[in-house]
N, C-alpha and C. Protein backbone atom coordinates (compact mmCIF):
# COMPACT_ATOMS: atom_id res chain seq x y z
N UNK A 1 18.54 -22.76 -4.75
CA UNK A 1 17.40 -22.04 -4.18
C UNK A 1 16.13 -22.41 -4.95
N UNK A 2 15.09 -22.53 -4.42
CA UNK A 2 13.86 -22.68 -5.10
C UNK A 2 13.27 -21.18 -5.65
N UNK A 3 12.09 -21.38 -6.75
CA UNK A 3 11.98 -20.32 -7.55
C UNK A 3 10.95 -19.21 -6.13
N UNK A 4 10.58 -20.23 -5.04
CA UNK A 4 9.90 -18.87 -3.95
C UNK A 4 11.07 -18.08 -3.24
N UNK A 5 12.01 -18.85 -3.07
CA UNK A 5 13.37 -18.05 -2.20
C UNK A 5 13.90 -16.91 -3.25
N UNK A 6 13.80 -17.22 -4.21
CA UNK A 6 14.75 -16.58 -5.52
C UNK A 6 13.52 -15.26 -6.13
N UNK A 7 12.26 -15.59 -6.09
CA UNK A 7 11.33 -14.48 -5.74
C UNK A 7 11.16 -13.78 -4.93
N UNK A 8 11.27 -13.69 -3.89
CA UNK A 8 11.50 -13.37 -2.39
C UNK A 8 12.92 -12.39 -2.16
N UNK A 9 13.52 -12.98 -2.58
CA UNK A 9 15.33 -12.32 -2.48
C UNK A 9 14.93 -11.03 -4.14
N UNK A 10 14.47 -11.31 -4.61
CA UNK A 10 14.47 -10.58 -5.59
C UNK A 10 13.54 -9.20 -5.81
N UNK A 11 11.98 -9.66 -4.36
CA UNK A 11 11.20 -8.65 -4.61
C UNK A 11 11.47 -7.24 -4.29
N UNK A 12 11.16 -6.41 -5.43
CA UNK A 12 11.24 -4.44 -5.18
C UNK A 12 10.03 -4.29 -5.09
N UNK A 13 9.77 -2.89 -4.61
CA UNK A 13 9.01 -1.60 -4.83
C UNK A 13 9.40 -1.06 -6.28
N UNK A 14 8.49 -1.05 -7.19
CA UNK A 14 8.16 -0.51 -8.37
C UNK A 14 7.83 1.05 -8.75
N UNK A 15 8.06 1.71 -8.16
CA UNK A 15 7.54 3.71 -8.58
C UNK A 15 7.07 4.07 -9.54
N UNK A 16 7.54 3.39 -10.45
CA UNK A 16 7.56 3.76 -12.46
C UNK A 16 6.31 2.48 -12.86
N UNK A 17 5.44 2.49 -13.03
CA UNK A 17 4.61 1.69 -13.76
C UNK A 17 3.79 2.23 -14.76
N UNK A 18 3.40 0.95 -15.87
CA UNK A 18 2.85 1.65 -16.69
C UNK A 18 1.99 0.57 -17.36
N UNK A 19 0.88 0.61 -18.34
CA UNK A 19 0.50 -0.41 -19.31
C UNK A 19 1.36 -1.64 -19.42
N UNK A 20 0.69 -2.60 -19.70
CA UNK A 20 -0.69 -3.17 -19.00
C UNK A 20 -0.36 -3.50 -17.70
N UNK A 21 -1.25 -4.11 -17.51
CA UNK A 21 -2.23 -4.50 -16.08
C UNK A 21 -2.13 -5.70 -16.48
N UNK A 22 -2.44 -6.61 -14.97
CA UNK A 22 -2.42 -7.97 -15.29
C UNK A 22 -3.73 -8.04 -15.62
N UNK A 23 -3.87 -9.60 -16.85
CA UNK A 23 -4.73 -9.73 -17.28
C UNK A 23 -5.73 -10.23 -16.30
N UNK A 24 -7.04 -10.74 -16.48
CA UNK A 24 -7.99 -11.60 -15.63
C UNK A 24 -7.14 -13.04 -14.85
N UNK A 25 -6.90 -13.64 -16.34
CA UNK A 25 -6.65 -15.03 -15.94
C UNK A 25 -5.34 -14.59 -14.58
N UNK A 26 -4.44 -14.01 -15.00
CA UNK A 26 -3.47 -13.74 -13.77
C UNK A 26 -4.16 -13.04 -12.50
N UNK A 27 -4.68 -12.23 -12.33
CA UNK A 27 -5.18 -11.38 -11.28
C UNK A 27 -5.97 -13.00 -10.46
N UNK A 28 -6.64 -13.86 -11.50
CA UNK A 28 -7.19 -14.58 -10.45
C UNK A 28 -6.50 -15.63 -9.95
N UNK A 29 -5.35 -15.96 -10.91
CA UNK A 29 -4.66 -16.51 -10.11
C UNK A 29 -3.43 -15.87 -8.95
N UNK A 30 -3.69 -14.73 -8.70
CA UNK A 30 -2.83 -13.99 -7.55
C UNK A 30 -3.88 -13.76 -6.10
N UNK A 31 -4.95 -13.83 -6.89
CA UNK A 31 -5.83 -13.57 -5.68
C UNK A 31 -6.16 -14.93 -5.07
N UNK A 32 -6.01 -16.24 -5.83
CA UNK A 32 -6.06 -17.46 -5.49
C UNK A 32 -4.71 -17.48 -4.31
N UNK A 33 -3.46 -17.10 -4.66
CA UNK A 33 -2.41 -16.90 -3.75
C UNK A 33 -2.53 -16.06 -2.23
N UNK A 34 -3.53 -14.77 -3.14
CA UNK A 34 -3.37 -14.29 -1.41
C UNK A 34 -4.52 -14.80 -0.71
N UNK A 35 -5.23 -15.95 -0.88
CA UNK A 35 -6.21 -16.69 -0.31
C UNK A 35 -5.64 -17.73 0.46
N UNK A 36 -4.50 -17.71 0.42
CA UNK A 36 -3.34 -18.51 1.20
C UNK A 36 -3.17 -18.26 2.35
N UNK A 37 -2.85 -16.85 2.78
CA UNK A 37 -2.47 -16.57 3.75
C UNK A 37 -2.84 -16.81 5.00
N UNK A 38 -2.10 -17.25 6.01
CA UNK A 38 -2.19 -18.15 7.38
C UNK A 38 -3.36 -16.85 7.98
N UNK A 39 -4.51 -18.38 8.45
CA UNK A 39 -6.09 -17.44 9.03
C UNK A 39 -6.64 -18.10 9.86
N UNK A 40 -6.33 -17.87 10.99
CA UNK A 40 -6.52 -18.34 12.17
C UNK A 40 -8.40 -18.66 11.99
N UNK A 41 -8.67 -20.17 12.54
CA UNK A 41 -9.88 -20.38 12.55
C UNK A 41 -10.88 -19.82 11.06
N UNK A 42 -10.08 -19.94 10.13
CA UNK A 42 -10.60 -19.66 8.92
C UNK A 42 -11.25 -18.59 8.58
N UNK A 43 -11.03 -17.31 9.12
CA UNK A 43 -12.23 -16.39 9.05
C UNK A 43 -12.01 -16.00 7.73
N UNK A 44 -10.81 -15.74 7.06
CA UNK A 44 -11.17 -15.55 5.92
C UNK A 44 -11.56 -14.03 5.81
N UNK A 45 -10.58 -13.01 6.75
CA UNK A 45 -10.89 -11.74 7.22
C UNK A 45 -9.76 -10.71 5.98
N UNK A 46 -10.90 -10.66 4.84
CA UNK A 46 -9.95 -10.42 3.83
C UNK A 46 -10.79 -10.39 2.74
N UNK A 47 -10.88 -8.59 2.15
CA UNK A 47 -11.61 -8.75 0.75
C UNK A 47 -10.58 -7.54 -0.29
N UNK A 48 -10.74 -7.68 -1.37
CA UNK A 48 -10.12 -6.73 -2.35
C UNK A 48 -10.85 -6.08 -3.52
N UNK A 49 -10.43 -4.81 -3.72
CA UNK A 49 -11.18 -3.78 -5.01
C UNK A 49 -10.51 -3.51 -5.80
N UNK A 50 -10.54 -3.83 -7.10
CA UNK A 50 -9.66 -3.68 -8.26
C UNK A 50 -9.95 -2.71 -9.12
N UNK A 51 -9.66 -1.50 -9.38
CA UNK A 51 -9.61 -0.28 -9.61
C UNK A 51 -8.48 0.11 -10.81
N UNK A 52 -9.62 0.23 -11.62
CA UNK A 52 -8.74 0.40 -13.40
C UNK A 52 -9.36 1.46 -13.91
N UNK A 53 -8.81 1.83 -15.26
CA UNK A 53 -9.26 2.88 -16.07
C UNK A 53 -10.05 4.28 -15.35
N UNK A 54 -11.11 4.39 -15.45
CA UNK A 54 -12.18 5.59 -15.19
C UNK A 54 -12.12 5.45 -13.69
N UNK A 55 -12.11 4.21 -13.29
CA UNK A 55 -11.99 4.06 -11.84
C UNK A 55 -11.11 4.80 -11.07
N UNK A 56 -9.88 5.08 -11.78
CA UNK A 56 -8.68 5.83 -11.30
C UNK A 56 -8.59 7.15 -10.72
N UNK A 57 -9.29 7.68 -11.97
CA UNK A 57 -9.78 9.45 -11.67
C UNK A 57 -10.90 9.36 -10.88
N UNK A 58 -11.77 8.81 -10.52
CA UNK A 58 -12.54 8.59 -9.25
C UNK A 58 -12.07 8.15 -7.87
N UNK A 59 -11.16 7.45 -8.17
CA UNK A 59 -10.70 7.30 -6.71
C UNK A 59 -9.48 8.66 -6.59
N UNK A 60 -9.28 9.12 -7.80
CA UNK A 60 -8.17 10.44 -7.14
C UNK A 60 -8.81 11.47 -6.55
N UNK A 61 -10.20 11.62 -7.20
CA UNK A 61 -11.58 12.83 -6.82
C UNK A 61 -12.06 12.45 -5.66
N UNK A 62 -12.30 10.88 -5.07
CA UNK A 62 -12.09 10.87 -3.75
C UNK A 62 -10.95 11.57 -2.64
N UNK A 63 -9.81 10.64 -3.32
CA UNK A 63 -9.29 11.19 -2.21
C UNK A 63 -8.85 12.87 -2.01
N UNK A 64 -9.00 13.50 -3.00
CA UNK A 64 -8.96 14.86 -3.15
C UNK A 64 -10.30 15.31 -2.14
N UNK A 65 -11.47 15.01 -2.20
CA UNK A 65 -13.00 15.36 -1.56
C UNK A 65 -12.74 14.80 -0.22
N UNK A 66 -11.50 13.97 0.61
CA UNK A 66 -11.50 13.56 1.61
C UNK A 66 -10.16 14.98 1.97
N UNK A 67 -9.32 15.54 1.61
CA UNK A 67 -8.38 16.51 2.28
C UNK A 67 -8.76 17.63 2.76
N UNK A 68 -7.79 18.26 4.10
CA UNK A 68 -8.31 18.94 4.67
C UNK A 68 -8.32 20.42 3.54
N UNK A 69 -9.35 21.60 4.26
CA UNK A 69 -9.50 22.82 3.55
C UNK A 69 -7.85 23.48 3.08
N UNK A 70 -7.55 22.85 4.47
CA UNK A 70 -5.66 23.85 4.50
C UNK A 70 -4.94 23.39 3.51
N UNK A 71 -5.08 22.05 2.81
CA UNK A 71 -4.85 21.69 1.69
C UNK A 71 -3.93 22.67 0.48
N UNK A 72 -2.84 22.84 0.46
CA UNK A 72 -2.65 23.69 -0.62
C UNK A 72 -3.11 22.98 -2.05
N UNK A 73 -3.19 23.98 -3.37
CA UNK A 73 -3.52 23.35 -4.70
C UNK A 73 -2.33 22.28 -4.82
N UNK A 74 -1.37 22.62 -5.11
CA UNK A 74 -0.22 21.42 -4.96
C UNK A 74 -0.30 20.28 -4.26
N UNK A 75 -0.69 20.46 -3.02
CA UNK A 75 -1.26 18.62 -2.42
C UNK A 75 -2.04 18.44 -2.84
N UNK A 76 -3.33 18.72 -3.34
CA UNK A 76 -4.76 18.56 -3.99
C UNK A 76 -4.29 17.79 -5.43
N UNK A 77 -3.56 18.92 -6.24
CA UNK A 77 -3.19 18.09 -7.38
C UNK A 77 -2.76 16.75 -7.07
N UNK A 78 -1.85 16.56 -6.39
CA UNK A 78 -0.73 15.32 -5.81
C UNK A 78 -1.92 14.29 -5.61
N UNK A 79 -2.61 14.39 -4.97
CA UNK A 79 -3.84 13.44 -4.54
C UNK A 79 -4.77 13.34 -5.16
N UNK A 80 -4.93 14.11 -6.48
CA UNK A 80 -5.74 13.57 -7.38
C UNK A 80 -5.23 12.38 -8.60
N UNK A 81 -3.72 13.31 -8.55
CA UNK A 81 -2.80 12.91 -9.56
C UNK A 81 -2.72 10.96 -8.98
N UNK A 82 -2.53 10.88 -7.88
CA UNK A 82 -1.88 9.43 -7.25
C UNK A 82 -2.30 8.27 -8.12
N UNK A 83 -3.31 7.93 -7.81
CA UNK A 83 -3.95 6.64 -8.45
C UNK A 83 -3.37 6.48 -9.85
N UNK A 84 -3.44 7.84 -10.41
CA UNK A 84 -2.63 7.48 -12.29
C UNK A 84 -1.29 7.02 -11.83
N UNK A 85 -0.68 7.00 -11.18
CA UNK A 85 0.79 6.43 -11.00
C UNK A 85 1.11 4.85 -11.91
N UNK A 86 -0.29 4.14 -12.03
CA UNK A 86 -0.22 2.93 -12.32
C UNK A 86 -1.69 2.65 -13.04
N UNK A 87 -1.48 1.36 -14.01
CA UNK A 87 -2.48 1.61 -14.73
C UNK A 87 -3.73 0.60 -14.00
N UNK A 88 -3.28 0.30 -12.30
CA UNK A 88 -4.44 -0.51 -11.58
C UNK A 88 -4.00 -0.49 -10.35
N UNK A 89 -5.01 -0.03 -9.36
CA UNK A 89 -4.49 -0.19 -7.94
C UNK A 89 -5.65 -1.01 -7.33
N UNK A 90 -5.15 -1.82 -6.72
CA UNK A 90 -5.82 -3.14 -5.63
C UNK A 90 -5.70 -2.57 -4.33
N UNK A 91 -7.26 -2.34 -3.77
CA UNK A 91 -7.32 -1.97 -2.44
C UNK A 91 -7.27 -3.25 -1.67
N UNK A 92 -6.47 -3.34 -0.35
CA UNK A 92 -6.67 -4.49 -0.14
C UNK A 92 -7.56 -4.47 1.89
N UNK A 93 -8.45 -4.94 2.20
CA UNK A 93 -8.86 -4.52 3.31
C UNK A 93 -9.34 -5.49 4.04
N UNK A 94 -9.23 -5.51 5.14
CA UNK A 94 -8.95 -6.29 6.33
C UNK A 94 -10.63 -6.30 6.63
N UNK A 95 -11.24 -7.62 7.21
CA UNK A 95 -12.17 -7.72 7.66
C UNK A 95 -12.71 -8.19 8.42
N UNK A 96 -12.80 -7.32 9.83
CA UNK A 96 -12.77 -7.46 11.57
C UNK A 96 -13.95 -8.86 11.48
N UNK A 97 -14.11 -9.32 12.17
CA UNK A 97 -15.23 -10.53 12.64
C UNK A 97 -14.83 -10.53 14.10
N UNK A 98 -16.24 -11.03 14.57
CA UNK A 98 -16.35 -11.04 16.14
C UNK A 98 -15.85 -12.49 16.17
N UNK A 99 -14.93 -12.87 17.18
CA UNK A 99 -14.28 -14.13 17.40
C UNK A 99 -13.26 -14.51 18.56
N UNK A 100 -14.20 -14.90 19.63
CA UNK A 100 -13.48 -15.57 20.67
C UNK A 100 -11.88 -15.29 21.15
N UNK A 101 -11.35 -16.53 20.09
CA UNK A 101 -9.88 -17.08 19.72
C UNK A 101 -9.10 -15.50 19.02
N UNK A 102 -9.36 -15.11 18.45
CA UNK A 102 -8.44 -14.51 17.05
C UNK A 102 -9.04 -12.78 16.94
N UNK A 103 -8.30 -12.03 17.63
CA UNK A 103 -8.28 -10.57 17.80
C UNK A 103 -8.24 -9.78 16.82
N UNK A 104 -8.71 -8.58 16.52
CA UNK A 104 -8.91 -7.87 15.25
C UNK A 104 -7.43 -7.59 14.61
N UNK A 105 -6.54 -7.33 15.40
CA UNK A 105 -5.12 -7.55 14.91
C UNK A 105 -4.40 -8.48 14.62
N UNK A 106 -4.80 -9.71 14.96
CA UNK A 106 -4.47 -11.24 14.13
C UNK A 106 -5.12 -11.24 12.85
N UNK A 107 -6.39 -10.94 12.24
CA UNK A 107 -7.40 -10.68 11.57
C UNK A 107 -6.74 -9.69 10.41
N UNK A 108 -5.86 -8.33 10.97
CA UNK A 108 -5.64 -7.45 10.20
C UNK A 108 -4.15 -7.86 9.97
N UNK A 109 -3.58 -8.27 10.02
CA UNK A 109 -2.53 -9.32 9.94
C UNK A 109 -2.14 -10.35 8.74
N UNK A 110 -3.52 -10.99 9.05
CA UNK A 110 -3.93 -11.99 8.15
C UNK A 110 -4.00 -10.96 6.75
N UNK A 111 -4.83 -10.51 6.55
CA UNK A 111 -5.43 -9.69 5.45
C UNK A 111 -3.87 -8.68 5.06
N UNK A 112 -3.14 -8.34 5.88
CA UNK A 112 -1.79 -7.81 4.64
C UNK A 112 -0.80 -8.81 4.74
N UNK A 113 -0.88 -9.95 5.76
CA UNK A 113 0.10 -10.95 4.65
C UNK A 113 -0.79 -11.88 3.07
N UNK A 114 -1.79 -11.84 2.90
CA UNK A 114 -2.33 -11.89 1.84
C UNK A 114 -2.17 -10.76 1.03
N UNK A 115 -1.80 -9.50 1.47
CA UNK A 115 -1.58 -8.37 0.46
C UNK A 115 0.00 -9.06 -0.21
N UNK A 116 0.65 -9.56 0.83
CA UNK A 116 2.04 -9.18 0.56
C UNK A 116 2.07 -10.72 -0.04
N UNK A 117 1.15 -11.46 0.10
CA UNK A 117 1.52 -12.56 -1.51
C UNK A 117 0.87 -12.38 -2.39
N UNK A 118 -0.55 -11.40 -2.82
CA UNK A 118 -1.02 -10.78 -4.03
C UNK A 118 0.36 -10.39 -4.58
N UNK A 119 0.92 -9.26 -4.03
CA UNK A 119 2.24 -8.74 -4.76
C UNK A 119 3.33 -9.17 -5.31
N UNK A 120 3.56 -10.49 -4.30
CA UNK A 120 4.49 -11.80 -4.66
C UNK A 120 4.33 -12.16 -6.06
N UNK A 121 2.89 -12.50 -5.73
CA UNK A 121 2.18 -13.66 -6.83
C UNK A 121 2.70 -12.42 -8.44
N UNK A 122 1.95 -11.58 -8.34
CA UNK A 122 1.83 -10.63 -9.49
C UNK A 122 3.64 -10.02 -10.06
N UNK A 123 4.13 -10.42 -8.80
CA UNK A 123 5.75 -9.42 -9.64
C UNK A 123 6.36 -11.38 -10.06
N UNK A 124 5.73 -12.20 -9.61
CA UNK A 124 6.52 -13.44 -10.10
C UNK A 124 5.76 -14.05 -11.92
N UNK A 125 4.66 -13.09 -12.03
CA UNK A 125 3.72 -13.09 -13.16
C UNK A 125 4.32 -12.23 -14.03
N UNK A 126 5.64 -11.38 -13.53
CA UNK A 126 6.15 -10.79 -14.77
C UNK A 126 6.07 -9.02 -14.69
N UNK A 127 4.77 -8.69 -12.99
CA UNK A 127 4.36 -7.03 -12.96
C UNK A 127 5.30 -6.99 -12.20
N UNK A 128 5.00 -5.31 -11.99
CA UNK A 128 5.78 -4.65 -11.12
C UNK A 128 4.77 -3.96 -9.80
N UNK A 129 5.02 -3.73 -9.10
CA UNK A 129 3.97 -3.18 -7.77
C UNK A 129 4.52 -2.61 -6.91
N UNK A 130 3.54 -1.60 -6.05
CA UNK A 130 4.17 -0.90 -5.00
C UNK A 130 3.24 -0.82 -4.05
N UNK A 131 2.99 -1.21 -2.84
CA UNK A 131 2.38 -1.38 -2.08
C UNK A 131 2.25 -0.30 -1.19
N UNK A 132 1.28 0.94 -0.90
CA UNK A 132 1.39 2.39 -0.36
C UNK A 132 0.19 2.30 0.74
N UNK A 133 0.32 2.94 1.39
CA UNK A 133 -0.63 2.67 2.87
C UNK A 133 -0.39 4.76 2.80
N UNK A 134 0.08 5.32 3.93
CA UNK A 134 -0.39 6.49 4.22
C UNK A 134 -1.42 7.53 4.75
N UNK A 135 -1.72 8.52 4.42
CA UNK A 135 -2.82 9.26 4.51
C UNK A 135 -4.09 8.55 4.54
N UNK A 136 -4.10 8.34 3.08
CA UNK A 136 -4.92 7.90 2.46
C UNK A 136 -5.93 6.34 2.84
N UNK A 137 -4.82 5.77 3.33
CA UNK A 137 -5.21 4.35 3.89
C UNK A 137 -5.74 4.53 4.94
N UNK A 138 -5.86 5.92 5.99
CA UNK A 138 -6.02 5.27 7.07
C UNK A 138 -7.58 6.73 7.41
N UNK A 139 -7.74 7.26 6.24
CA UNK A 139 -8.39 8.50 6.14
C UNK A 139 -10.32 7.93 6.44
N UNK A 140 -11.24 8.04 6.92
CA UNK A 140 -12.06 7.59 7.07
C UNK A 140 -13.18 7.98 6.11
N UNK A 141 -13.02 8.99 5.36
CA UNK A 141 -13.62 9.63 4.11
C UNK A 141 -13.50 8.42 2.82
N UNK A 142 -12.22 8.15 3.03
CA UNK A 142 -11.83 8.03 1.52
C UNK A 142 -12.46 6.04 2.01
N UNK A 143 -12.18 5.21 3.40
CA UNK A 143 -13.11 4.21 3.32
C UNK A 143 -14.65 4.04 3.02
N UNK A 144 -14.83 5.16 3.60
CA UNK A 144 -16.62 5.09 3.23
C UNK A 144 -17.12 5.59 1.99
N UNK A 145 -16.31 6.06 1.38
CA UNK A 145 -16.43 6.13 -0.80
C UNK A 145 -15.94 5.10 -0.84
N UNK A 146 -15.25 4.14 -0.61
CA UNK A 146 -14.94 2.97 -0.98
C UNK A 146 -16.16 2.02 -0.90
N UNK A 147 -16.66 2.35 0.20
CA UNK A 147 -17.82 1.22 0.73
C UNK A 147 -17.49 0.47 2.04
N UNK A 148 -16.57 0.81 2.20
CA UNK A 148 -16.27 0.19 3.56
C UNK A 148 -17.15 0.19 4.94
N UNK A 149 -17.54 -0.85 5.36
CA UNK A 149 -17.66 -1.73 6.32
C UNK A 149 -17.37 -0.88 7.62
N UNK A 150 -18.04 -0.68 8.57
CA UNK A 150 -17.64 -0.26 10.51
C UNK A 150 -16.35 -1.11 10.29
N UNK A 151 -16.51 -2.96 10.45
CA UNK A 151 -15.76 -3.82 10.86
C UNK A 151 -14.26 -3.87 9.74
N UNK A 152 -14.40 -2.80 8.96
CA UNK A 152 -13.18 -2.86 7.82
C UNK A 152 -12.22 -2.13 7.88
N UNK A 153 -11.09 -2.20 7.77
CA UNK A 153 -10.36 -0.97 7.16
C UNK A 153 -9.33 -1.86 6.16
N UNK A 154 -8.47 -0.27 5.57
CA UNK A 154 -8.17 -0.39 4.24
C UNK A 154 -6.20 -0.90 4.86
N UNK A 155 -5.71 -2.24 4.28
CA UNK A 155 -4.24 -2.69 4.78
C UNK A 155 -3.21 -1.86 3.60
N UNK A 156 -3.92 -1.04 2.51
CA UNK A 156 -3.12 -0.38 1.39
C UNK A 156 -3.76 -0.56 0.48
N UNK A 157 -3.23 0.06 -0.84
CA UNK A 157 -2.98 0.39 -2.11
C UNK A 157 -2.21 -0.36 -3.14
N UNK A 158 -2.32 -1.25 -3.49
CA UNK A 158 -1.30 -1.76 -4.24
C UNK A 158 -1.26 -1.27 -5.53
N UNK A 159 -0.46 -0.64 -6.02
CA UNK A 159 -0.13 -0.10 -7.09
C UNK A 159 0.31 -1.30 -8.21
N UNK A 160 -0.06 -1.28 -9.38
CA UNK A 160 -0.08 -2.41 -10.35
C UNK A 160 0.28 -2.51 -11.70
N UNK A 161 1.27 -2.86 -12.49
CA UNK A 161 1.52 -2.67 -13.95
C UNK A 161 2.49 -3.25 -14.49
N UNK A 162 3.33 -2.80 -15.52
CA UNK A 162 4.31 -3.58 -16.16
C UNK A 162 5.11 -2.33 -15.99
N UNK A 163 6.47 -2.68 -15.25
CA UNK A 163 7.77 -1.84 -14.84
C UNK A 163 7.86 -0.87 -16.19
N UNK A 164 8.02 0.12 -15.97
CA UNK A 164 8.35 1.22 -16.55
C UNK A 164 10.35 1.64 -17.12
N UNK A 165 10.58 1.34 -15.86
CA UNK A 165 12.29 1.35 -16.04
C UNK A 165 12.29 0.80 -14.92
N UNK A 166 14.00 -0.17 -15.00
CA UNK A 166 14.47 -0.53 -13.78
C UNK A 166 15.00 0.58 -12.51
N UNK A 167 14.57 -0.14 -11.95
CA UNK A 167 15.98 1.23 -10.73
C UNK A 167 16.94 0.46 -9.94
N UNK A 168 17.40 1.41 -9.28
CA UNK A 168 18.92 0.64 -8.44
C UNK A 168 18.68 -0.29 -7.54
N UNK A 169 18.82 -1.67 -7.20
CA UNK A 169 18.64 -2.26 -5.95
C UNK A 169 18.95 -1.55 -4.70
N UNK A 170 18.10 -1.84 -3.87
CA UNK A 170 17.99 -1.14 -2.41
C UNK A 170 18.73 -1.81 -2.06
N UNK A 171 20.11 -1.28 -1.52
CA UNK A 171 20.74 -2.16 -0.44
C UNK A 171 20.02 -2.58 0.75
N UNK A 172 20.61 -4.12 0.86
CA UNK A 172 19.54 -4.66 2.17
C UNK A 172 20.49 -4.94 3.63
N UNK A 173 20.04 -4.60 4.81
CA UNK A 173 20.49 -5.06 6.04
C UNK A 173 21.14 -6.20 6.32
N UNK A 174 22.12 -5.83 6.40
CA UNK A 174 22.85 -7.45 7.07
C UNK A 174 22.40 -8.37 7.95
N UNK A 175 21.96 -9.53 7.85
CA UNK A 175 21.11 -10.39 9.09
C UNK A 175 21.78 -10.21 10.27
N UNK A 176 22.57 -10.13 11.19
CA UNK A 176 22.76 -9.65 11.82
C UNK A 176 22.75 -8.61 12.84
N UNK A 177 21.96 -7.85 12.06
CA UNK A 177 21.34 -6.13 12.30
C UNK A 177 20.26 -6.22 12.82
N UNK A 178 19.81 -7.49 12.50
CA UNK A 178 18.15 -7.69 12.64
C UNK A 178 17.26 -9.23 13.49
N UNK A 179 18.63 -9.98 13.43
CA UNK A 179 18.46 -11.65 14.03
C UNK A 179 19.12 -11.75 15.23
N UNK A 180 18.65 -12.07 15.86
CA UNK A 180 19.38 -12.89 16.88
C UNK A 180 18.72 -13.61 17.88
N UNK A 181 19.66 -14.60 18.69
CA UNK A 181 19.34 -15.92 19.63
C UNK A 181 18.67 -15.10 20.61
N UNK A 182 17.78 -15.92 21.18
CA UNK A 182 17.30 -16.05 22.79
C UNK A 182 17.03 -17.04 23.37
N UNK A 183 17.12 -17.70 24.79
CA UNK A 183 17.84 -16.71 25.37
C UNK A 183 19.61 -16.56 24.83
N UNK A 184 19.78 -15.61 25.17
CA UNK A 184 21.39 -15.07 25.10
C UNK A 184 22.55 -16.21 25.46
C-alpha cells in the first residue's frame, strides 16, 4: 500500500485533543494540500480562519451571543465551553462565485473536500482532528462574527491538536453494504 492508502485506511475522529497545535511551517504545508482539491474552472471557492489561544473564548462568546433565549444555562455553558475542546479550530468556508459552468454546490463541494485533505494532511503530520459542522456551522449569527461573506458559508470546524488518548477503532462497513455494479 502506499503511505496515502495507509493514511486514508487509518484516518479517525479525534474527541480528546490537547497541546500543541501544529506549528506554522506544518499548517502551511496542509493548507498547501487542501489547495489541491479538484475545482472546477479554477475558482478556487475556498478560504480558511485559524483560531488559537484568546481566539477560542471569543469564538465560544460568539457562539453563546448567537443561541436562542430558550437556551438553558447548561447548553450556554456547552457552547461556550466548545472551541476549548482543542487547542486550534480551522474554520473552513466555502466561497459561492457567480459561474456559468460550476453551481454553488460543486463550489461547496470543492471547499470541504479541501477540508477533508487539510485534515488528511495534518493527522499524517503527526495531529489529531475532528471535523464538526452542526448548529453552529450553519447558524447565521455566528457567520457574520466570523466575517462572512452573503456568497459564503461555513463547510465546519475543524478541531486541531496533538491526540490526547487513543480510543477504540470504529468499526467500518463492509464494501459491500455500500458498492455496487450498474447496470445490474
Amino acid at each position: 500500500m502506499t503511505n496515502v492508502i495507509d493514511a486514508l485506511l487509518n484516518r479517525s475522529s479525534e474527541p480528546r485533543l490537547q497541546a500543541p497545535a501544529p506549528d506554522p511551517e506544518t499548517l502551511d504545508k496542509a493548507f498547501a494540500c487542501a489547495a489541491r482539491a479538484p475545482d472546477h474552472a479554477l475558482l478556487r471557492p475556498w478560504r480558511y480562519l485559524v483560531i488559537e489561544g484568546g481566539g477560542l473564548e471569543r469564538l465560544g462568546e460568539l457562539f453563546v451571543s448567537s443561541c436562542s433565549d430558550a437556551a438553558t444555562e447548561q447548553e450556554v455553558e456547552k457552547l461556550r465551553r466548545a472551541p476549548q475542546r482543542a487547542p486550534m479550530v480551522i474554520v473552513g468556508i466555502a466561497c459561492h462565485q457567480s459561474h456559468p459552468k460550476v453551481p454553488e454546490l460543486e463550489q461547496t463541494m470543492s471547499a470541504a473536500v479541501g477540508m477533508g485533505y487539510l485534515l488528511m494532511a495534518l493527522q499524517s503530520a503527526g495531529y489529531g482532528g475532528m471535523w464538526r459542522t452542526g448548529a453552529m456551522a450553519h447558524n447565521e449569527s455566528v457567520a457574520r462574527g466570523l466575517g462572512l461573506q452573503d456568497n459564503e458559508l461555513i463547510t465546519g470546524f475543524l478541531y486541531v491538536g496533538s491526540v490526547a488518548s487513543e480510543k477504540p477503532a470504529v468499526p467500518r462497513p463492509d464494501k459491500d453494504s455500500y458498492v455496487s455494479r450498474w447496470p445490474v
